[in-house]
C-alpha atoms as a PDB file:
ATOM      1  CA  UNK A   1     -20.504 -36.904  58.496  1.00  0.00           C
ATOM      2  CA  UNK A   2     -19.126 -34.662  55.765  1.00  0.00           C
ATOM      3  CA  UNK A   3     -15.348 -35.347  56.349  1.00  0.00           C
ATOM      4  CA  UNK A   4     -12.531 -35.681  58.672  1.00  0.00           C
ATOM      5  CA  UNK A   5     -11.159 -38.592  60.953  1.00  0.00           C
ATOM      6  CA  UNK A   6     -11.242 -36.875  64.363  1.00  0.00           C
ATOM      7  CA  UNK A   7     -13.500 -38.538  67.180  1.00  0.00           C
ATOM      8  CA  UNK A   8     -15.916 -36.117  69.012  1.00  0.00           C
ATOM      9  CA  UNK A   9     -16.174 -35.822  72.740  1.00  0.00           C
ATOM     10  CA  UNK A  10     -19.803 -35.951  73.522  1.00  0.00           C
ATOM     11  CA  UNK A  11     -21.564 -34.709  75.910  1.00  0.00           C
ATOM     12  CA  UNK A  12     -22.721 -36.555  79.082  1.00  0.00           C
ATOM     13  CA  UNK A  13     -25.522 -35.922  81.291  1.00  0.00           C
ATOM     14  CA  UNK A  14     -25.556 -31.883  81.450  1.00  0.00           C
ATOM     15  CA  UNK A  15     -22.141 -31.856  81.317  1.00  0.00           C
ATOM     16  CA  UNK A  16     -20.806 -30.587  77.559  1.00  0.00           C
ATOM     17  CA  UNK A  17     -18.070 -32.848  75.195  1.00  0.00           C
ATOM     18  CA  UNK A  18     -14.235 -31.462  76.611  1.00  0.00           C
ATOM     19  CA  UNK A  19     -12.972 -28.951  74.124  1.00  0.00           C
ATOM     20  CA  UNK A  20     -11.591 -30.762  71.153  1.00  0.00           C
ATOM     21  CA  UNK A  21      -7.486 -30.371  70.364  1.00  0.00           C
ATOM     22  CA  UNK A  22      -6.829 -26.652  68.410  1.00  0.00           C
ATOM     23  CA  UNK A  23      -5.908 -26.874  65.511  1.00  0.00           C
ATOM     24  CA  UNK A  24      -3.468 -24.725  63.484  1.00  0.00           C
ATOM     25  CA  UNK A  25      -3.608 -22.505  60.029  1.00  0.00           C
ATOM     26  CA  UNK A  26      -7.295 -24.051  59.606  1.00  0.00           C
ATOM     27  CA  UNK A  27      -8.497 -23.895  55.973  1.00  0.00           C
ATOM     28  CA  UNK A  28     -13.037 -23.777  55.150  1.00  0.00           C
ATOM     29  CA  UNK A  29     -13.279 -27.223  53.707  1.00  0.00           C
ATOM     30  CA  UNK A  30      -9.705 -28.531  53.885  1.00  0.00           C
ATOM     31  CA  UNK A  31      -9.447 -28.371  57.998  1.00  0.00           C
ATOM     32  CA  UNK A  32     -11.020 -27.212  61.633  1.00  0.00           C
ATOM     33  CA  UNK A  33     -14.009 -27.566  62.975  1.00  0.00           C
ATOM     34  CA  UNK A  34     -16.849 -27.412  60.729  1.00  0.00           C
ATOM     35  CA  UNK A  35     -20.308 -25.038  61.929  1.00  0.00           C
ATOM     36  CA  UNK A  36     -23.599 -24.059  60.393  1.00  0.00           C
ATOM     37  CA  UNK A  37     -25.866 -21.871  61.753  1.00  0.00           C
ATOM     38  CA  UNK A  38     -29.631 -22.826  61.758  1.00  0.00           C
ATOM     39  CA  UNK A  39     -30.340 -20.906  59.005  1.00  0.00           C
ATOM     40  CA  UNK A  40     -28.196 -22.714  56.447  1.00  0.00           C
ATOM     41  CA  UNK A  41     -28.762 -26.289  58.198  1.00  0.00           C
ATOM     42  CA  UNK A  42     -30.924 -27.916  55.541  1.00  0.00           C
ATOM     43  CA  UNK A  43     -27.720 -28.075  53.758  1.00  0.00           C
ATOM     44  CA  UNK A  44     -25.923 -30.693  55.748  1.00  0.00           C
ATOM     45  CA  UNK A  45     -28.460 -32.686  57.285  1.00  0.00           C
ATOM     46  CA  UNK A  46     -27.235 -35.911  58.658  1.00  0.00           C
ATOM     47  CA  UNK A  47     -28.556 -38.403  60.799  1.00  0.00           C
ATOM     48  CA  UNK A  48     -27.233 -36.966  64.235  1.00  0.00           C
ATOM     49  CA  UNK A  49     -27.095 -33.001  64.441  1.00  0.00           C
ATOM     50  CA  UNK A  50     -25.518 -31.357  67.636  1.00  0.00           C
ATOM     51  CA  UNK A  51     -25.394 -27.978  68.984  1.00  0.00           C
ATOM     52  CA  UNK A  52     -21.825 -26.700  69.437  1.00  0.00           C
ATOM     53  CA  UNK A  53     -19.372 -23.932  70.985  1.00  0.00           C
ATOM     54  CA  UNK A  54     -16.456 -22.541  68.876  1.00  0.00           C
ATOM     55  CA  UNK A  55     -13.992 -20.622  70.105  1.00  0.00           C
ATOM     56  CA  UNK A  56     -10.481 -19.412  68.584  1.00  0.00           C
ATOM     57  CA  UNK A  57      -9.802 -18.122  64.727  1.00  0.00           C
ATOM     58  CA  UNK A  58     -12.111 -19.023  62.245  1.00  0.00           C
ATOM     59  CA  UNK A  59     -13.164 -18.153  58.483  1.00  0.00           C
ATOM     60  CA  UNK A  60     -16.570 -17.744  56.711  1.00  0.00           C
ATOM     61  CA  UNK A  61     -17.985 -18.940  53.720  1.00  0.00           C
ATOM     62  CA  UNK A  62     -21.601 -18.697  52.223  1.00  0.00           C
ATOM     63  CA  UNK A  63     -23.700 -21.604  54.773  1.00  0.00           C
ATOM     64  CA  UNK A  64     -20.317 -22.710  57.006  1.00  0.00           C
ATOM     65  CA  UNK A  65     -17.490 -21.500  59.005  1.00  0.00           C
ATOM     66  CA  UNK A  66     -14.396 -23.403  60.028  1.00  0.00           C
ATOM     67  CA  UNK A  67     -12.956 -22.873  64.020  1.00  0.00           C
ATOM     68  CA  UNK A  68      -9.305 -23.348  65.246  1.00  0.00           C
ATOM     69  CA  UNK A  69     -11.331 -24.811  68.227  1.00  0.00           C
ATOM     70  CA  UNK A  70     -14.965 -26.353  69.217  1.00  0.00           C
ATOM     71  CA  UNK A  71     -16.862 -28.539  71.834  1.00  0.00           C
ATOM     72  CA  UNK A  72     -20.110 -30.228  71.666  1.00  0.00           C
ATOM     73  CA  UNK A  73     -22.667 -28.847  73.804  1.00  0.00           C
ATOM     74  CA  UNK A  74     -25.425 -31.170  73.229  1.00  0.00           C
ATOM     75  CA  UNK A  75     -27.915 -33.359  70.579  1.00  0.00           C
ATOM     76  CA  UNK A  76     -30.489 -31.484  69.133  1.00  0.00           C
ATOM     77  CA  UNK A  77     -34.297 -32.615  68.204  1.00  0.00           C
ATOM     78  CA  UNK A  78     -33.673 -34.461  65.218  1.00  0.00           C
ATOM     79  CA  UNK A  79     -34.084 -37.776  65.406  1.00  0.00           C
ATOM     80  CA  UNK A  80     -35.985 -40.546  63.005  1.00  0.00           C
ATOM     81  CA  UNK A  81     -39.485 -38.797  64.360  1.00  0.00           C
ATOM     82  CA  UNK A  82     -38.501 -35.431  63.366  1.00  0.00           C
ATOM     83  CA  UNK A  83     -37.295 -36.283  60.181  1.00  0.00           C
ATOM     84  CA  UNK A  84     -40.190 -37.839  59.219  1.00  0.00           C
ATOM     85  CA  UNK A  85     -42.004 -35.226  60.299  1.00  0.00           C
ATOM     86  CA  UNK A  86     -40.280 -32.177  58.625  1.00  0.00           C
ATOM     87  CA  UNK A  87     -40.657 -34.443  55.167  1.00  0.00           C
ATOM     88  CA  UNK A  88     -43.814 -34.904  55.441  1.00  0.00           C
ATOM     89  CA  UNK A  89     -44.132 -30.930  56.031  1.00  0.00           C
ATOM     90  CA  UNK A  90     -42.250 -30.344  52.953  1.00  0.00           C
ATOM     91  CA  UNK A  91     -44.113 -32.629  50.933  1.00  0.00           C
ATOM     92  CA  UNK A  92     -47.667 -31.052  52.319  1.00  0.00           C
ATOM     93  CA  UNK A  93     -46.169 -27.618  51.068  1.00  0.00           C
ATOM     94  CA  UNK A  94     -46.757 -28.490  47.483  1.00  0.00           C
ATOM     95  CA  UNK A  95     -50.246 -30.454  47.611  1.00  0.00           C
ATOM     96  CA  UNK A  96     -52.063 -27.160  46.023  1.00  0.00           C
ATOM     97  CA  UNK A  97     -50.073 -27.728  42.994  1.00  0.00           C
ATOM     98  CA  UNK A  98     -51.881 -31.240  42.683  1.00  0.00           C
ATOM     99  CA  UNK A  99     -55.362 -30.283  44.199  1.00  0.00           C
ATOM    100  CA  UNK A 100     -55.440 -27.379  42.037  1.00  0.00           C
ATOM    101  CA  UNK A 101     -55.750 -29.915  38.698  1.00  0.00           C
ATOM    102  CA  UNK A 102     -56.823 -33.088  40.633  1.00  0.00           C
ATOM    103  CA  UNK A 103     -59.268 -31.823  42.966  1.00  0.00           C
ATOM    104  CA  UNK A 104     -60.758 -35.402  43.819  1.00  0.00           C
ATOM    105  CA  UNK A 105     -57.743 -37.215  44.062  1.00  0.00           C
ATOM    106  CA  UNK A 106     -56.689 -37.264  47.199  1.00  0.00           C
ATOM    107  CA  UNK A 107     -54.150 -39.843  47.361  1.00  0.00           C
ATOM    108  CA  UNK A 108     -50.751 -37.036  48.043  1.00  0.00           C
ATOM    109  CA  UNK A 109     -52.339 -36.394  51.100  1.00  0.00           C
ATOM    110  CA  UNK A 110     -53.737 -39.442  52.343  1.00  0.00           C
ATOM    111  CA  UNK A 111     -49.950 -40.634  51.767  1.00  0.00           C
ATOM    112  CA  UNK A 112     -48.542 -37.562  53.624  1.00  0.00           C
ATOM    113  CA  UNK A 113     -50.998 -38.199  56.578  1.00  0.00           C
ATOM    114  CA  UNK A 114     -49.657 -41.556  56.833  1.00  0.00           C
ATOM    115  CA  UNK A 115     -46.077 -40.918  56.739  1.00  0.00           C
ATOM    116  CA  UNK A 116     -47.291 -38.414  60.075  1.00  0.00           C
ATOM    117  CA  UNK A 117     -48.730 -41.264  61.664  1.00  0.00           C
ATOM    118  CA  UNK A 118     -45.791 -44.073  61.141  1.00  0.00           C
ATOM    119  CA  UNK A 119     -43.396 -41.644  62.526  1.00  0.00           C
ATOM    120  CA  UNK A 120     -45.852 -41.574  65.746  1.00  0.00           C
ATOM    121  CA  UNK A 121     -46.692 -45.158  66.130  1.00  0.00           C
ATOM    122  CA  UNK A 122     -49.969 -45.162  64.797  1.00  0.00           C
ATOM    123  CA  UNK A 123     -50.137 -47.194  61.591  1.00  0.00           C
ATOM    124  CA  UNK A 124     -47.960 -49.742  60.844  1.00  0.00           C
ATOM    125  CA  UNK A 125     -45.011 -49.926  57.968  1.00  0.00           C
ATOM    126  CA  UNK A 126     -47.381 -52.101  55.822  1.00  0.00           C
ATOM    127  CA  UNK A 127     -50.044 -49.367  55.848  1.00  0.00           C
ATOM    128  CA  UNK A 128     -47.648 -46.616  55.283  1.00  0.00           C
ATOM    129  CA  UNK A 129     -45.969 -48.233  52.425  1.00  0.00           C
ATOM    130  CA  UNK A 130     -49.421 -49.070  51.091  1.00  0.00           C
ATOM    131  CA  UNK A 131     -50.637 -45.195  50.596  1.00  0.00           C
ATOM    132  CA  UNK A 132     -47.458 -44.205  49.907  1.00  0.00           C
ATOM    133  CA  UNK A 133     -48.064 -46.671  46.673  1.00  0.00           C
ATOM    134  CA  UNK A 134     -51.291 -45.425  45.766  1.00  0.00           C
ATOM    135  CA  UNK A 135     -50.112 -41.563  46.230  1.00  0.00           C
ATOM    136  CA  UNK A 136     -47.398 -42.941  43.283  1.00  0.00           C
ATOM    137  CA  UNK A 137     -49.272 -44.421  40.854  1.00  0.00           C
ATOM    138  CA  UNK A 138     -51.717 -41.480  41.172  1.00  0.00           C
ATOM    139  CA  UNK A 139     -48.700 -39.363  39.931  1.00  0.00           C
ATOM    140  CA  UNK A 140     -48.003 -41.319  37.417  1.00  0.00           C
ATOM    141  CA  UNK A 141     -51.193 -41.767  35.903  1.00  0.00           C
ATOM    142  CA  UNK A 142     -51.630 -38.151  35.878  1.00  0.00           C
ATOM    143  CA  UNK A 143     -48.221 -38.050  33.719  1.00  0.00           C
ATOM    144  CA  UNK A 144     -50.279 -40.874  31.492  1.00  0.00           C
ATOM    145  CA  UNK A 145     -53.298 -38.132  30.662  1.00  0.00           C
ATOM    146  CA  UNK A 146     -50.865 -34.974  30.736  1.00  0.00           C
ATOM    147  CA  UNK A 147     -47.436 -35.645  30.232  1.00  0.00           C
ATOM    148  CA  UNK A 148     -45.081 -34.059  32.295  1.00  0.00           C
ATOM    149  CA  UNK A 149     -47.500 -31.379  33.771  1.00  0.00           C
ATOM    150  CA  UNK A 150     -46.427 -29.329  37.096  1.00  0.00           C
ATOM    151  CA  UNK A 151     -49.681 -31.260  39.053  1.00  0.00           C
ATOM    152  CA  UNK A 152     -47.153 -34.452  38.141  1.00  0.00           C
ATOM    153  CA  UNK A 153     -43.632 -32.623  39.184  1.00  0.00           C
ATOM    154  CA  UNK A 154     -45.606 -31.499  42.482  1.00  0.00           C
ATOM    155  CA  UNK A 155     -47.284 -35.495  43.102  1.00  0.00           C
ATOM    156  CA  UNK A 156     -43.996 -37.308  42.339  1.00  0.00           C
ATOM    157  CA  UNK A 157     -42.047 -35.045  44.128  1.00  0.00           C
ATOM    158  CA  UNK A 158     -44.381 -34.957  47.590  1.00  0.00           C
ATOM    159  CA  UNK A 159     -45.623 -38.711  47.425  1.00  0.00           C
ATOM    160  CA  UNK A 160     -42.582 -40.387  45.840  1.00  0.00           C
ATOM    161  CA  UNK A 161     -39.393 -38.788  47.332  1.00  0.00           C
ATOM    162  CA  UNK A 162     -40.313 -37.297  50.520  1.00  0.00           C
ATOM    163  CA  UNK A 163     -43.291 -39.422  51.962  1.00  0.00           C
ATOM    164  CA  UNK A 164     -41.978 -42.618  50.061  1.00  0.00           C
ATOM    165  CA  UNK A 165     -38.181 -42.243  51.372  1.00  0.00           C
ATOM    166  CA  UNK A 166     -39.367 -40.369  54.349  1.00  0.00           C
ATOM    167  CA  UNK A 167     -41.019 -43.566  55.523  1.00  0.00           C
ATOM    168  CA  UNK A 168     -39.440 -46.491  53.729  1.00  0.00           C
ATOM    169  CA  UNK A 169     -37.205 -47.635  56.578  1.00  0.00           C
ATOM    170  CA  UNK A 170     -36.168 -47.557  60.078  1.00  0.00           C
ATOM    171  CA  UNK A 171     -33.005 -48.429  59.611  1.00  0.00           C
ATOM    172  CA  UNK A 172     -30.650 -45.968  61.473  1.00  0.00           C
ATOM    173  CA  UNK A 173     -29.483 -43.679  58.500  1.00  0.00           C
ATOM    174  CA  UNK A 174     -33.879 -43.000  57.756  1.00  0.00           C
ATOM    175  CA  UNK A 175     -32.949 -39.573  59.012  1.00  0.00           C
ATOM    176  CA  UNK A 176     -30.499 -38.652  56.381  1.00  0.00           C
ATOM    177  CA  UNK A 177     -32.699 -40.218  53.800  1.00  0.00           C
ATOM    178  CA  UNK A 178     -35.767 -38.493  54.513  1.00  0.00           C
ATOM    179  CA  UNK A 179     -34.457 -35.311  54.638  1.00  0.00           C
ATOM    180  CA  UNK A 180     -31.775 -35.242  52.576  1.00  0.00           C
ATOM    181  CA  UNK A 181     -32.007 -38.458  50.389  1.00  0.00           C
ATOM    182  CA  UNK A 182     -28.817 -40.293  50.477  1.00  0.00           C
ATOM    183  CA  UNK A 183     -29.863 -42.512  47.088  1.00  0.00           C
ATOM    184  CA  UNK A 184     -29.225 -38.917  45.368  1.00  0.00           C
ATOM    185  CA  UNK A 185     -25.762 -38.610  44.467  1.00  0.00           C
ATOM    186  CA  UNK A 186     -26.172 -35.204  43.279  1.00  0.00           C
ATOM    187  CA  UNK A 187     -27.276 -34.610  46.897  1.00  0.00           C
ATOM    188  CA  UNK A 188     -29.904 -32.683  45.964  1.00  0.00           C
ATOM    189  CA  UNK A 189     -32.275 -32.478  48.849  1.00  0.00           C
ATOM    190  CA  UNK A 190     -35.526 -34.188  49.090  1.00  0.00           C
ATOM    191  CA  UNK A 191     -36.908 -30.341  50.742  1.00  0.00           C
ATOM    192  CA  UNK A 192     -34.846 -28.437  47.993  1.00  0.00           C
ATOM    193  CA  UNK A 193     -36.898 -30.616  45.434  1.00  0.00           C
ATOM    194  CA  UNK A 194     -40.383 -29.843  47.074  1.00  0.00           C
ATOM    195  CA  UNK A 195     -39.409 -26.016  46.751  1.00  0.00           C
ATOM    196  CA  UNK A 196     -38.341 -26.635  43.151  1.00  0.00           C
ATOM    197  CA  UNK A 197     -41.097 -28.335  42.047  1.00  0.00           C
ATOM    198  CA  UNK A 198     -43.685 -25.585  44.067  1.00  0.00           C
ATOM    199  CA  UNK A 199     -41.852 -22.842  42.354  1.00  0.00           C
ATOM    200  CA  UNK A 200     -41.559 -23.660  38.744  1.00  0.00           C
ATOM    201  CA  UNK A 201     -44.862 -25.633  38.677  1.00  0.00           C
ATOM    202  CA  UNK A 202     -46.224 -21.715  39.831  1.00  0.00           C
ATOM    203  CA  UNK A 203     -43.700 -20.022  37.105  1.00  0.00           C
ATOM    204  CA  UNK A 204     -42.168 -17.814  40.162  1.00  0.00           C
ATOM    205  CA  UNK A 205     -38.513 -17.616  40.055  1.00  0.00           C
ATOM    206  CA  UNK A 206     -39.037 -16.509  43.690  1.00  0.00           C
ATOM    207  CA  UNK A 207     -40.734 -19.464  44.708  1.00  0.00           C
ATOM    208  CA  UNK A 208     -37.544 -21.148  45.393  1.00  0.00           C
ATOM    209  CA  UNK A 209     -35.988 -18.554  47.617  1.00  0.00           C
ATOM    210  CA  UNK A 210     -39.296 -18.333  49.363  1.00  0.00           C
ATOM    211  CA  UNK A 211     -39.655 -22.086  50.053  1.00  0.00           C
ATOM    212  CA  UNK A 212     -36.186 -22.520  51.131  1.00  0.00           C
ATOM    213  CA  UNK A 213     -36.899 -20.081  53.900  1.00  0.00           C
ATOM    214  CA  UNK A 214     -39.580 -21.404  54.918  1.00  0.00           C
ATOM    215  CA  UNK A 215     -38.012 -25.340  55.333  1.00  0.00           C
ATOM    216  CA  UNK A 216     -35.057 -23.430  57.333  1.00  0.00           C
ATOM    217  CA  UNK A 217     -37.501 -21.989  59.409  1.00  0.00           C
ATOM    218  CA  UNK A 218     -39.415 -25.112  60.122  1.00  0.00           C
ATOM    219  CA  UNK A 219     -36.418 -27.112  60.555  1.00  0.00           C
ATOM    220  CA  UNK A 220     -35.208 -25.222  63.058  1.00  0.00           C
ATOM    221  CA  UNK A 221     -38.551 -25.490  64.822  1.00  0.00           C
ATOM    222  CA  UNK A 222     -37.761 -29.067  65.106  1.00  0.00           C
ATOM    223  CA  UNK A 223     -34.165 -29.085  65.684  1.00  0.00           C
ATOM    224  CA  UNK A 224     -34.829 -26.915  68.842  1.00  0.00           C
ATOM    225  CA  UNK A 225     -37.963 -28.772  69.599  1.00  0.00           C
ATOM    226  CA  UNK A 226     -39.880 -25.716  69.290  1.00  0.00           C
ATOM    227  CA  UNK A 227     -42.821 -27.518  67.620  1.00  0.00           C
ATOM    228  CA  UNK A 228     -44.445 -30.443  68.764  1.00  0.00           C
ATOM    229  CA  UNK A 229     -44.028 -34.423  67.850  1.00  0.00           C
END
């Protein structure tokens, strides 16, 4: 996903991927095998996510670690469903910000609601795409009456990017775009930009640290399957 040419041995059945070839004088970035603990995960969402054994040397640094050796033990949780799911979680995270000033609009969470029900089958793409729409223009025509306010920031960022992208497609890559939003170059994370928005639009510098926390958490609720689909 985030460099490399080697080919993974993956598991089958119960049985775990063979260890993968050691590798020599291994370098964080440059080469080994790649880890992140749960913790740091929303950081390199992709649209696969394993768990994994290391073994051997290995060097730290900030959200990763690099390992002179590592198997695949088996896939996670995260799959299109999930994905969809922890956006729409993210996005629900900073609806206050928009009731607060918009009190009868409820279009941001009509959208979010459902993104939640495409992902289980029980509306159909047309429908999703449809509030989705409406949650949009709701946004913008807030921006229309108060220019750039922190009810907009919050709307845009929770109906646009993460329901909107969340639940555009089911192509195979959704997963990546949901969650991480591969249309971003910056790759700035749809989640990172719910916390963002949440934080300044309250005027807490701590907002951010406290959001991101809180996505880790949940995302590692889904990864493990700890909540429910």
């Amino acid at each position: 996903m985030h460099g490399g040419n080697a080919k993974w041995s993956l598991p089958e059945g119960d049985e775990p991927g063979t260890w993968m070839p050691e590798i020599a004088d291994i370098r964080i970035c440059e080469r080994g095998y790649h880890a992140v603990e749960l913790p740091y995960l929303i950081e390199w969402l992709g649209p696969q996510i394993w768990e994994m054994e290391v073994a051997g040397h290995s060097e730290s640094q900030g959200d990763k670690s690099v390992w002179s050796r590592a198997r695949i033990v088996r896939a996670t949780h995260w799959n299109d469903k999930t994905a969809r799911l922890f956006a729409a979680d993210c996005a629900e995270q900073v609806l206050p910000n928009w009731e607060r000033e918009y009190p009868d609009n409820d279009a941001p969470r009509l959208a979010i609601a459902a993104a939640r029900d495409y992902a289980r089958g029980l509306c159909s793409g047309d429908a999703m795409a449809a509030a989705s729409s409406v949650a949009s223009r709701a946004a913008c025509s807030a921006a229309d009456r108060a220019g750039i306010s922190a009810a907009y920031r919050a709307a845009h960022s929770a109906a646009c990017s993460a329901v909107h992208r969340a639940a555009s497609s089911v192509a195979s890559s959704v997963a990546y775009r949901a969650a991480c939003s591969a249309a971003d170059r910056a790759g700035i994370s749809v989640a990172y930009r719910a916390a963002h928005s949440a934080a300044r639009s309250a005027g807490i510098s701590a907002g951010i640290s406290a959001e991101r926390e809180w996505q880790a958490h949940r995302l590692g609720q889904y990864v493990t399957g700890e909540v429910g689909q």
